[in-house]
Protein backbone atom coordinates (compact mmCIF):
# COMPACT_ATOMS: atom_id res chain seq x y z
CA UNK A 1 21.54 114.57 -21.63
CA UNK A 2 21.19 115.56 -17.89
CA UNK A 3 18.05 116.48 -16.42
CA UNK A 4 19.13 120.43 -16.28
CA UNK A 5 20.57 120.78 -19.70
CA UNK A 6 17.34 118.74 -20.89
CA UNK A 7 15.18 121.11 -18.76
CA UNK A 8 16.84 124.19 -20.25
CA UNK A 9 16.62 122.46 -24.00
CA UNK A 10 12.91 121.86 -23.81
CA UNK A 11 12.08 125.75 -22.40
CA UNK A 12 14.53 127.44 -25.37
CA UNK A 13 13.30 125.36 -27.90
CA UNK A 14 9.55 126.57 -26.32
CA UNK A 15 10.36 130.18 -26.59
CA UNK A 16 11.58 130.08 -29.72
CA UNK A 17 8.72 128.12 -31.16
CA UNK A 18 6.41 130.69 -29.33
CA UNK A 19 7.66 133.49 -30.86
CA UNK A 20 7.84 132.12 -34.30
CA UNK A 21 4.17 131.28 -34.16
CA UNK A 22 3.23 134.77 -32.73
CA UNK A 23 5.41 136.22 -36.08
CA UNK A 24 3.86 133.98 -38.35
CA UNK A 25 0.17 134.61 -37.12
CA UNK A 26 1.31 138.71 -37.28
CA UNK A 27 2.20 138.10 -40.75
CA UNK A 28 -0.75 136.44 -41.90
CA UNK A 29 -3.06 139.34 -39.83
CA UNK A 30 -1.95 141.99 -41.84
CA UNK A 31 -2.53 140.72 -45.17
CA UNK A 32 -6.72 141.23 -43.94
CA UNK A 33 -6.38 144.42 -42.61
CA UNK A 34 -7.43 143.46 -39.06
CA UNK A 35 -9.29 145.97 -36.61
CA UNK A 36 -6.31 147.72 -34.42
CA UNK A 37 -8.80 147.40 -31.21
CA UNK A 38 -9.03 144.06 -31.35
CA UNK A 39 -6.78 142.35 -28.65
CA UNK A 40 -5.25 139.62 -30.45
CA UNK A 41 -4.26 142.21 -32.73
CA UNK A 42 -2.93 144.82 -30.34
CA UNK A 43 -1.02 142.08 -28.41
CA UNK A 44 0.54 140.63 -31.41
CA UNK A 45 1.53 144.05 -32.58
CA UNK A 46 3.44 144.94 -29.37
CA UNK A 47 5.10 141.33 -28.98
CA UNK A 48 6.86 141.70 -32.74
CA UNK A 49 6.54 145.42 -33.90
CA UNK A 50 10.12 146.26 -31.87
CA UNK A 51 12.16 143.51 -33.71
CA UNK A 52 9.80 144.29 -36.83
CA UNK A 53 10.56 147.98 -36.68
CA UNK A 54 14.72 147.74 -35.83
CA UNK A 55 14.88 145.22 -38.31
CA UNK A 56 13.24 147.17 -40.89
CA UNK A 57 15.88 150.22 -40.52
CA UNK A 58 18.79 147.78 -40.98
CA UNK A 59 17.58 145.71 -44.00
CA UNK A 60 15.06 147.54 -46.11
CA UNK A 61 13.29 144.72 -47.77
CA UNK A 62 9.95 146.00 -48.68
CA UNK A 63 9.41 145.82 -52.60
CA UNK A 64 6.04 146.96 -54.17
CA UNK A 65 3.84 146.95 -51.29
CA UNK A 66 5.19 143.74 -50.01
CA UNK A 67 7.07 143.60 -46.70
CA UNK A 68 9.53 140.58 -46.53
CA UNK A 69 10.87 141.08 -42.94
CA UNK A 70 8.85 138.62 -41.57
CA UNK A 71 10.60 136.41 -43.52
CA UNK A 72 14.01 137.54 -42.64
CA UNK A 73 12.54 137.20 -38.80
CA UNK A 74 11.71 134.20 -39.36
CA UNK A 75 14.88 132.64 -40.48
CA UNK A 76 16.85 134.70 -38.41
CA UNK A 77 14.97 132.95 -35.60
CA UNK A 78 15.53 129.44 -36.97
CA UNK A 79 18.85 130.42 -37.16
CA UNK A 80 19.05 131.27 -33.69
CA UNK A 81 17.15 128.75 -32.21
CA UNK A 82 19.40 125.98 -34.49
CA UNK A 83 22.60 127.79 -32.55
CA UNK A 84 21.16 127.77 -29.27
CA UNK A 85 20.20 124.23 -29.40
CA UNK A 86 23.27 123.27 -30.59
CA UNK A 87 25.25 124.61 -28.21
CA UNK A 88 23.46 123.33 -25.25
CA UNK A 89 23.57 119.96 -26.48
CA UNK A 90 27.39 120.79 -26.83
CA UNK A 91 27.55 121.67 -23.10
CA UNK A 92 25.41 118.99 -21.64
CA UNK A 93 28.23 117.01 -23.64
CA UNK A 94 30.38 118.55 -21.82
C-alpha cells in the first residue's frame, strides 16, 4: 500500500477506534450514575449524546429500563469502520 493510502488507513482506523472507546466508556458511566459536573462526564456526554439521541428516535430499543443503543452504535460503527477500510485498501489497489 502507498504511503498516502497507508497514511489515510492508519488515521480512519484511529478515529474510528476513538470514538468507539469514548461510546463504550459512555456506556459503562451511566450504569453508576456519574456526577453531570464532572468533566469526563460532560465531555463524553456531548461527544455521543447527538448520534445517541437521533439514533434513539429511529430505532427505539430501550426495553425495561435498559437502553441497547449503545450497542446498535457500536456495531453500526464496526460496520462502518469494516467498509471504510475496505474500500481504501480497494483504492490503494487501485
Amino acid at each position: 500500500m502507498l504511503l498516502p493510502w497507508s497514511s489515510l488507513y492508519q488515521a480512519v482506523n484511529l478515529v474510528f477506534q476513538i470514538y468507539i472507546f469514548i461510546v463504550v466508556a459512555r456506556a459503562l458511566i451511566s450504569w453508576v450514575g456519574p456526577d453531570p459536573y464532572n468533566p469526563i462526564v460532560r465531555f463524553l456526554c456531548r461527544a455521543t449524546d447527538p448520534v445517541l439521541d437521533r439514533l434513539r428516535r429511529l430505532l427505539p430499543l430501550q426495553f425495561g429500563g435498559i437502553d441497547l443503543t449503545p450497542v446498535a452504535l457500536l456495531l453500526g460503527l464496526y460496520l462502518a469502520k469494516d467498509l471504510l477500510l475496505n474500500l481504501i485498501v480497494q483504492l490503494a489497489r487501485g
